[in-house]
Protein backbone atom coordinates (compact mmCIF):
# COMPACT_ATOMS: atom_id res chain seq x y z
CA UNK A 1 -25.59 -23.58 -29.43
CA UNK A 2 -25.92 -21.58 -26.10
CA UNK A 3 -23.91 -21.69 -23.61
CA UNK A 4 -24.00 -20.18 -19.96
CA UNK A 5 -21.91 -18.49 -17.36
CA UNK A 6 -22.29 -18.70 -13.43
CA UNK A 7 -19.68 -17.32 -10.91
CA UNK A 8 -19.85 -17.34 -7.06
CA UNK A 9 -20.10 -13.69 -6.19
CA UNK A 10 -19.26 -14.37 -2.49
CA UNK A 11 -15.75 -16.49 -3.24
CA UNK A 12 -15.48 -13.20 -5.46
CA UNK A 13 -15.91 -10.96 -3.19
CA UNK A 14 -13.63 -13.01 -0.60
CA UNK A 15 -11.12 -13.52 -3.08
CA UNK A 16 -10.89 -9.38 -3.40
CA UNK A 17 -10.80 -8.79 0.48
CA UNK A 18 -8.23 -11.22 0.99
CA UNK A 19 -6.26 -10.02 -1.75
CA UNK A 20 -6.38 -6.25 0.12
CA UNK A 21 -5.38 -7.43 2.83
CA UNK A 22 -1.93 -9.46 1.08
CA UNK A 23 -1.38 -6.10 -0.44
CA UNK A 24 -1.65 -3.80 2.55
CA UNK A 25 0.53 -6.76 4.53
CA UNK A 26 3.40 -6.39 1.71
CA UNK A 27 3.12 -2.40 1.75
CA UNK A 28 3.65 -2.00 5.23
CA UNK A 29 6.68 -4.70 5.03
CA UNK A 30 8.37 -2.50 2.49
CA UNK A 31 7.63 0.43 4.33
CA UNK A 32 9.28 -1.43 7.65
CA UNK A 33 12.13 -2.02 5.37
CA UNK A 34 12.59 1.55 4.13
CA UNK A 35 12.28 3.11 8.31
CA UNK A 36 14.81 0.60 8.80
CA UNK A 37 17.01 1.84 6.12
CA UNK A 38 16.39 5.31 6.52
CA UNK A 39 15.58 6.02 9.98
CA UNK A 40 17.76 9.37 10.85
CA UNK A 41 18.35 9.98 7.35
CA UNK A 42 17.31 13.57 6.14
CA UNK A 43 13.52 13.91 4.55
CA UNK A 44 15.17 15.05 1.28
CA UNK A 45 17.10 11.78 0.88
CA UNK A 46 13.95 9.65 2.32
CA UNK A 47 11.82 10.97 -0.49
CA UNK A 48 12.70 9.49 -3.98
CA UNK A 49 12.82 6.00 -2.05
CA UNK A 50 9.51 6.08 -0.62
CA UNK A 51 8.22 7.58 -4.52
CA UNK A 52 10.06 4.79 -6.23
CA UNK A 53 8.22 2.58 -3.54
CA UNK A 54 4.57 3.79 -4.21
CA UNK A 55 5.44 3.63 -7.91
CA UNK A 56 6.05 -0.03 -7.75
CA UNK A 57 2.94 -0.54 -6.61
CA UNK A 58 1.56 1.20 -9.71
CA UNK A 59 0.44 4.16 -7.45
CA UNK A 60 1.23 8.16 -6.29
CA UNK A 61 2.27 10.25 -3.27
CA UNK A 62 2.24 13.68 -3.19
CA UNK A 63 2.98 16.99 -1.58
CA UNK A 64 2.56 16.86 1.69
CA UNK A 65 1.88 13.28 2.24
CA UNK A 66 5.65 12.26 0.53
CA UNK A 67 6.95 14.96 3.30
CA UNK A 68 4.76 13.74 5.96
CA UNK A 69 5.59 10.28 5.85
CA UNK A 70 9.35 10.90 5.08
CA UNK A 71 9.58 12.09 8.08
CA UNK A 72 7.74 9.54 9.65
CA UNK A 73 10.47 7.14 8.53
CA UNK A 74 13.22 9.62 9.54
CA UNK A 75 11.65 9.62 12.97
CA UNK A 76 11.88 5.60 13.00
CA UNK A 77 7.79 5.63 13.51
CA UNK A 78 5.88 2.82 11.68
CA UNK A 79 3.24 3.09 9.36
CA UNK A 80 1.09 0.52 8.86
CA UNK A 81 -1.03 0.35 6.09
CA UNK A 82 -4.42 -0.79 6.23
CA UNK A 83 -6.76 -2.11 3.77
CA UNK A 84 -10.33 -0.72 3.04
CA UNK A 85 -13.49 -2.32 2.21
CA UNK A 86 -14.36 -2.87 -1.10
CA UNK A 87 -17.58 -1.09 -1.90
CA UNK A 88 -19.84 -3.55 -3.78
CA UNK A 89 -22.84 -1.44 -3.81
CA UNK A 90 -21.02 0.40 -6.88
């Protein structure tokens, strides 16, 4: 018995972008949530939120990104995230 497997690498590959793109879309919507929350709020309150945020995504932020952006938020400035390319040569 043999059998065979074919995908279409291109629907792959624009299933993946597309997917990036949802993803940075819904991060910077829960960002916009948490500047709208927090704006004016001290960096030091601002902090665990935007942790707890970037562990629900199954990610990190560190020292001095989690400061930098806190205050971002505090300031009431938007961040938008921004998806990469995928690199397929890898």
């Amino acid at each position: 018995m043999s059998s065979s497997f074919s995908f279409n690498e291109n629907a792959l590959r624009q299933m993946v972008d597309e997917g990036m793109v949802k993803l940075a879309a819904d991060q910077t919507h829960d960002i916009d949530q948490l500047r709208q929350h927090y704006a004016g709020h001290p960096v030091d309150e601002i902090k665990p939120a935007l942790q707890r945020l970037f562990h629900g995504y199954g990610g990190s932020i560190t020292e001095p990104e989690l400061s930098d952006w806190a205050q971002l938020i505090a300031d009431n400035t938007r961040i938008e995230m921004k998806p990469e390319p995928v690199d397929w040569s890898k």
